[in-house]
N, C-alpha and C. Protein backbone atom coordinates (compact mmCIF):
# COMPACT_ATOMS: atom_id res chain seq x y z
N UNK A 1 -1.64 -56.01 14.67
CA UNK A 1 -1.56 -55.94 16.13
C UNK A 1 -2.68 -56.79 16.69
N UNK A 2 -2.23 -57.55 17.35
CA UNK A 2 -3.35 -58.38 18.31
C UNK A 2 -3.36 -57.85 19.35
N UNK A 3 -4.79 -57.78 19.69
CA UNK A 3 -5.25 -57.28 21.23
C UNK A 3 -6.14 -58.36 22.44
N UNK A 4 -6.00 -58.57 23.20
CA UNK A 4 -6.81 -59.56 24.06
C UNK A 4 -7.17 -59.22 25.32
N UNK A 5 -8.24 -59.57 25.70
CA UNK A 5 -8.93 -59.73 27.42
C UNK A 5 -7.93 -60.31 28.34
N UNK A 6 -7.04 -61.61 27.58
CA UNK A 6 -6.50 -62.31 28.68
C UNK A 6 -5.24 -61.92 28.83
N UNK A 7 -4.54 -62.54 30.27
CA UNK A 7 -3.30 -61.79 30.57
C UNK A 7 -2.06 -62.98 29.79
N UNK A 8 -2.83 -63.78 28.35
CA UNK A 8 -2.20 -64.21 27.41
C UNK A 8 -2.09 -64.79 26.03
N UNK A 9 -1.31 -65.59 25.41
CA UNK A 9 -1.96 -65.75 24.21
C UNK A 9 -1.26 -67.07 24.02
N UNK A 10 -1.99 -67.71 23.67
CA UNK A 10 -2.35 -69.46 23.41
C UNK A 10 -1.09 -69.65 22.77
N UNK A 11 -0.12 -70.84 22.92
CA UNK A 11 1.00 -71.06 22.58
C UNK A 11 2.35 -69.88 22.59
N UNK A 12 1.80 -69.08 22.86
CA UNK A 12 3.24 -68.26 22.72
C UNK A 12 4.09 -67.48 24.27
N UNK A 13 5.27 -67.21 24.04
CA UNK A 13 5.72 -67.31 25.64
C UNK A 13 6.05 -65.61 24.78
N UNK A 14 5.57 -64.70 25.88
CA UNK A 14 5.24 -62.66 26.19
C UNK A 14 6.75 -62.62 26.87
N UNK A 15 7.18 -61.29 26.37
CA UNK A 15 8.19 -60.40 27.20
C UNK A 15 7.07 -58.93 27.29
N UNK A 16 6.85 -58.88 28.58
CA UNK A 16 6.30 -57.54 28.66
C UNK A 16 6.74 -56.06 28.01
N UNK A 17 5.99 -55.34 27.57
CA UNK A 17 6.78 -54.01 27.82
C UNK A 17 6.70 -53.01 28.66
N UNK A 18 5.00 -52.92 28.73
CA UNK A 18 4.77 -51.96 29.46
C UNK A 18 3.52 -51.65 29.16
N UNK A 19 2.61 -50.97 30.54
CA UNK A 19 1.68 -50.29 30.11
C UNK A 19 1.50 -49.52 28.76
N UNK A 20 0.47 -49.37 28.19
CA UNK A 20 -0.05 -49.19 27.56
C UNK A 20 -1.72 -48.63 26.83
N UNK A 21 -1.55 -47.03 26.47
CA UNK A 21 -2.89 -46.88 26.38
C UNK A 21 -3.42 -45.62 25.63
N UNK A 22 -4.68 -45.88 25.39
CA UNK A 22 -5.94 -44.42 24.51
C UNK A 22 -6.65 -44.18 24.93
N UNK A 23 -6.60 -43.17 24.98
CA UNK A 23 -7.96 -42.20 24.91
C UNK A 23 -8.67 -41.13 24.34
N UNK A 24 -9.96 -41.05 24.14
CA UNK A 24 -10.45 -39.93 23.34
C UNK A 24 -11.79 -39.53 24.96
N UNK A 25 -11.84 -37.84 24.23
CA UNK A 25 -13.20 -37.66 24.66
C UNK A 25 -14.22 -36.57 23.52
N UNK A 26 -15.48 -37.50 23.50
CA UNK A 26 -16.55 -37.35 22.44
C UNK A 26 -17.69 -36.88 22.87
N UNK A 27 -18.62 -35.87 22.47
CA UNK A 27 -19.71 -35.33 22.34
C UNK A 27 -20.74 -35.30 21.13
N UNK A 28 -21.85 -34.96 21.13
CA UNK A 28 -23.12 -34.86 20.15
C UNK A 28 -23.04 -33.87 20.29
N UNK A 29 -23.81 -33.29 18.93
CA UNK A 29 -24.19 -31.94 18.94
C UNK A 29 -25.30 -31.79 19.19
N UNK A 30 -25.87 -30.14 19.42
CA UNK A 30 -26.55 -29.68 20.20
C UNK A 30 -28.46 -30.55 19.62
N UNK A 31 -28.21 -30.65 18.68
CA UNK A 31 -29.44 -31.51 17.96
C UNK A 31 -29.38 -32.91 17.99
N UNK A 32 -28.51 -33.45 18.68
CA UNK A 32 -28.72 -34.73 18.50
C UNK A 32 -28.94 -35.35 20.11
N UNK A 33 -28.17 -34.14 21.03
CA UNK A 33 -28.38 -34.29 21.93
C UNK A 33 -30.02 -34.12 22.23
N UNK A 34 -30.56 -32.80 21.87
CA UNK A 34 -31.95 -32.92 21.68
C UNK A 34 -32.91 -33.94 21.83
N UNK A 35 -32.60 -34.39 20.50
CA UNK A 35 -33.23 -35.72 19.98
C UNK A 35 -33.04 -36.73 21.00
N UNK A 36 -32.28 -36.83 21.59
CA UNK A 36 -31.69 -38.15 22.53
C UNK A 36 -32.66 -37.53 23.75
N UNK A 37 -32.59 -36.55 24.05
CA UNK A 37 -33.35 -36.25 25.20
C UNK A 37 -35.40 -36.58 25.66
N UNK A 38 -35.39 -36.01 24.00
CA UNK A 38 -36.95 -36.53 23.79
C UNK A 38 -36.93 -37.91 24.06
N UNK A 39 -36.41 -39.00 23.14
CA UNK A 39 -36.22 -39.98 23.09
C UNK A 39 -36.69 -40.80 24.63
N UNK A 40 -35.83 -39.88 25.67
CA UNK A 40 -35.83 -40.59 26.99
C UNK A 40 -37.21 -40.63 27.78
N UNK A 41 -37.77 -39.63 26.97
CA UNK A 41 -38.95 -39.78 27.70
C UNK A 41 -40.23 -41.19 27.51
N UNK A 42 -39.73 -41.41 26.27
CA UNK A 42 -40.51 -43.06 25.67
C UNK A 42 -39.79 -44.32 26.30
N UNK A 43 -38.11 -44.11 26.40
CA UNK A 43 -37.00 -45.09 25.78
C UNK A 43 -37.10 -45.55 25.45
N UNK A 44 -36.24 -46.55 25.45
CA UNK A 44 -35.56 -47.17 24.16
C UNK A 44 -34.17 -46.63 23.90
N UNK A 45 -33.61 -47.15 22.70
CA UNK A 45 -31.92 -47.15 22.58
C UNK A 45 -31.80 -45.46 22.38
N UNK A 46 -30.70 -45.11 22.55
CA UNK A 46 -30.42 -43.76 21.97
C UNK A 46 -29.08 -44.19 21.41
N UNK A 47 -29.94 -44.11 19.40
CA UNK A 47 -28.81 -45.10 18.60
C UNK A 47 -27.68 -43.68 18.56
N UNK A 48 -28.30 -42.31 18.40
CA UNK A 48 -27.12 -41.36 18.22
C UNK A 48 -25.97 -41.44 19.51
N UNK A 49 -26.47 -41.90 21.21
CA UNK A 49 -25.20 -42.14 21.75
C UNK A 49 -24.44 -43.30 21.62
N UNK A 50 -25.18 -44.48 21.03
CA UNK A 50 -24.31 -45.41 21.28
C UNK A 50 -23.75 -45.51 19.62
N UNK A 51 -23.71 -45.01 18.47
CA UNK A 51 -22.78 -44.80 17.74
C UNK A 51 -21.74 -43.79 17.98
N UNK A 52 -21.79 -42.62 19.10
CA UNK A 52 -20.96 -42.01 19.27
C UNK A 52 -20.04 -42.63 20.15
N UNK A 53 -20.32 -43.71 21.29
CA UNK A 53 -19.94 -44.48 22.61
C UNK A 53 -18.85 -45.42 21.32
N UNK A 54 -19.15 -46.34 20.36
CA UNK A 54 -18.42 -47.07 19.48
C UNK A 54 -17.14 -46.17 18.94
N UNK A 55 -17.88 -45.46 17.91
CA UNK A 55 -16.63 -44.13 17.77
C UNK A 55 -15.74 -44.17 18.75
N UNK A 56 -16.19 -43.80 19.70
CA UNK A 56 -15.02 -43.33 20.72
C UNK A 56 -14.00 -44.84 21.21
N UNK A 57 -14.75 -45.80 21.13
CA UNK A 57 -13.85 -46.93 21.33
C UNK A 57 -12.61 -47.29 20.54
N UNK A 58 -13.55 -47.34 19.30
CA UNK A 58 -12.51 -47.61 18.24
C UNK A 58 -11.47 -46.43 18.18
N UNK A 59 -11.75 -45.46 18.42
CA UNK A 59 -10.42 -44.14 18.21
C UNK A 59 -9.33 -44.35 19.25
N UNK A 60 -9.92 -44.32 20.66
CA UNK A 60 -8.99 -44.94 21.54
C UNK A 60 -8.59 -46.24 21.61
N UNK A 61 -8.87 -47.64 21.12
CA UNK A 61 -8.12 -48.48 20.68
C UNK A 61 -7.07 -48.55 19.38
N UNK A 62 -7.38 -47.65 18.49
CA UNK A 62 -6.61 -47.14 17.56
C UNK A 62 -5.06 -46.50 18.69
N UNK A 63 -5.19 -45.27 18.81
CA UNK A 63 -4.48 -44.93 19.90
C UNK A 63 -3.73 -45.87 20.76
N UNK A 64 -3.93 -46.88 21.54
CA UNK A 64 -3.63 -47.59 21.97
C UNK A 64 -2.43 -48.23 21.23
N UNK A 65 -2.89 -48.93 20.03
CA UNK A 65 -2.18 -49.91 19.43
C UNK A 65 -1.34 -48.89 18.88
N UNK A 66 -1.40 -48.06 18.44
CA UNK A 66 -0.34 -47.14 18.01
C UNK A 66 0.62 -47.22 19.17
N UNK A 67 0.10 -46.35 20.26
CA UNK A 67 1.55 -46.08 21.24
C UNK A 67 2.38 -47.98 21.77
N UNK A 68 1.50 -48.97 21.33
CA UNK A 68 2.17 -50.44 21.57
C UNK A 68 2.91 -49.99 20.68
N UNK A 69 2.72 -50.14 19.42
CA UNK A 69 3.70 -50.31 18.36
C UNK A 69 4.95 -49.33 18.41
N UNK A 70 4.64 -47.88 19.07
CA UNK A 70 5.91 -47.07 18.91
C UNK A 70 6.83 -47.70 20.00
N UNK A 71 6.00 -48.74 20.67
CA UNK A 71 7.31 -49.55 22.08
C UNK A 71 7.77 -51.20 21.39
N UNK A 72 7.73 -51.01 20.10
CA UNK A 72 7.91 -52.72 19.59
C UNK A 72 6.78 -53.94 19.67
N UNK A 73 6.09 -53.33 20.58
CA UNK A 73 4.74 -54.45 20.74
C UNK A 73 4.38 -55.28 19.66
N UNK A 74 4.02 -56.79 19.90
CA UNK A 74 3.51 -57.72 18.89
C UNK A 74 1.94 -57.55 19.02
N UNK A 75 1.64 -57.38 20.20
CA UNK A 75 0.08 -57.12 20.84
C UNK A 75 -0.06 -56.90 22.03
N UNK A 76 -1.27 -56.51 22.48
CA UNK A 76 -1.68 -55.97 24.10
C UNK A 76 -2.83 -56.95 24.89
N UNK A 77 -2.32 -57.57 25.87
CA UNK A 77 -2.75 -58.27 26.19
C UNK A 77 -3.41 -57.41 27.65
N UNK A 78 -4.74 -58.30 28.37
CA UNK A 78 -5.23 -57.62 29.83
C UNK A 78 -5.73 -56.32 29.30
N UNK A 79 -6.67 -56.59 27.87
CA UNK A 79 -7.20 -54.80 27.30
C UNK A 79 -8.30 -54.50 28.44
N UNK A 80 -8.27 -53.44 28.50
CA UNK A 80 -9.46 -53.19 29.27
C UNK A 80 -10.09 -51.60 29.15
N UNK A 81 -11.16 -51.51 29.43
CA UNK A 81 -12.25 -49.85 28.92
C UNK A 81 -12.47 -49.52 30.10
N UNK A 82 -12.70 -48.48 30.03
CA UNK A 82 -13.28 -47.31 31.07
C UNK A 82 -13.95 -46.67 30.73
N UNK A 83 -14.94 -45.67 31.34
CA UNK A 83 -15.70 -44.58 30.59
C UNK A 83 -15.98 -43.84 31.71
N UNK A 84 -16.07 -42.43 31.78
CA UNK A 84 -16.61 -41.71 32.44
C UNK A 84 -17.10 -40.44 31.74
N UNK A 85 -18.13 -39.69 32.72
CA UNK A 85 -18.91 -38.72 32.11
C UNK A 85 -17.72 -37.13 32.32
N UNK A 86 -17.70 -36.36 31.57
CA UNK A 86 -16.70 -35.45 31.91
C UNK A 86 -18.09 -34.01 32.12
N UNK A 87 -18.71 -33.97 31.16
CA UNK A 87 -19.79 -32.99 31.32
C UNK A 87 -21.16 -33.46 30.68
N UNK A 88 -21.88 -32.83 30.71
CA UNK A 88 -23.21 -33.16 30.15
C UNK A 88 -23.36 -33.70 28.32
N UNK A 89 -23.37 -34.54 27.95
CA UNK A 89 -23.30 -34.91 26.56
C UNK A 89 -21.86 -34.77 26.14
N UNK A 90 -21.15 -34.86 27.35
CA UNK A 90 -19.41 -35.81 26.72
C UNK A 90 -19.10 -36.84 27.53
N UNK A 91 -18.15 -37.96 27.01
CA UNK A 91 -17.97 -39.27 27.71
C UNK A 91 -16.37 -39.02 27.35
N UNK A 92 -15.56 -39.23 28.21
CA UNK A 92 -13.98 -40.18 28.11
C UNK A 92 -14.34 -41.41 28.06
N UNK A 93 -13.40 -42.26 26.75
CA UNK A 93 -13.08 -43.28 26.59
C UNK A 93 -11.72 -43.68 26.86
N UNK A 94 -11.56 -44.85 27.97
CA UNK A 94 -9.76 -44.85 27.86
C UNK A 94 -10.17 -46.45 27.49
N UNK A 95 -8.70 -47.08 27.06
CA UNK A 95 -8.42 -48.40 26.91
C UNK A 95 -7.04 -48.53 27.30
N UNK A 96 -6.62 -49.45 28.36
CA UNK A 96 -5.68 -49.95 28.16
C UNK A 96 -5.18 -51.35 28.31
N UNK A 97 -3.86 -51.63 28.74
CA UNK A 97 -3.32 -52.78 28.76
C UNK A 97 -1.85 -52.97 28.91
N UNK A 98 -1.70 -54.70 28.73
CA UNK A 98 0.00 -54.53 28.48
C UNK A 98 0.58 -54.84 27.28
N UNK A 99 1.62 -54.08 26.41
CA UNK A 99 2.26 -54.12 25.42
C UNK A 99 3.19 -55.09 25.83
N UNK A 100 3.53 -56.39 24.76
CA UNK A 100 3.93 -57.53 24.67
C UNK A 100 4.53 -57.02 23.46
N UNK A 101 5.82 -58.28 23.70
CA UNK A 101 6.67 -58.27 22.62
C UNK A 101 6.93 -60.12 22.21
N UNK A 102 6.51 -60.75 21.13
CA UNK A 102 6.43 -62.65 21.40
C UNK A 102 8.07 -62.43 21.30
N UNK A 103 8.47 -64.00 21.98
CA UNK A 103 9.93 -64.38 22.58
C UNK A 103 9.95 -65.79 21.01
């Protein structure tokens, strides 16, 4: 499955299908959140959220390309992320786009 930023793909002529999209939502546990909290008081990176922030990408682009493929999709073109905070030490990840089928 190919996925892209643009609303195309170099030599080839798209039949749309349709929206298209994933999402997960991810948390730390109560110790890592901890740790992240101390952390803020120095900063610097907080590597435990942003390996959890990746995680969550990749699961909902997983997702994604799955529900393309259950519509015939060759790839999803116009991908795009979102994130929002849902509660304190959880994030929604969505991704979507449009499911293409090449002509």
């Amino acid at each position: 499955m190919f996925i892209v930023n643009t609303d195309y793909i170099e030599g080839k002529k798209l039949e749309m299908l349709g929206l298209v999209s994933g999402s997960t939502i991810q948390s730390k546990n109560i110790g890592k959140d901890f740790g992240a909290g101390l952390k803020s008081i120095v900063g610097g990176e907080l590597k435990g959220y942003t390996e959890m922030m990746e995680e969550a990408r990749s699961i909902a682009e997983q997702r994604m390309m799955e529900n393309a493929q259950k519509m015939g999709a060759d790839a999803v073109v116009n991908v795009r992320y979102a994130t929002s905070a849902i509660m304190a030490g959880a994030s929604e990840v969505m991704v979507y786009g449009t499911a293409v089928k090449y002509q």
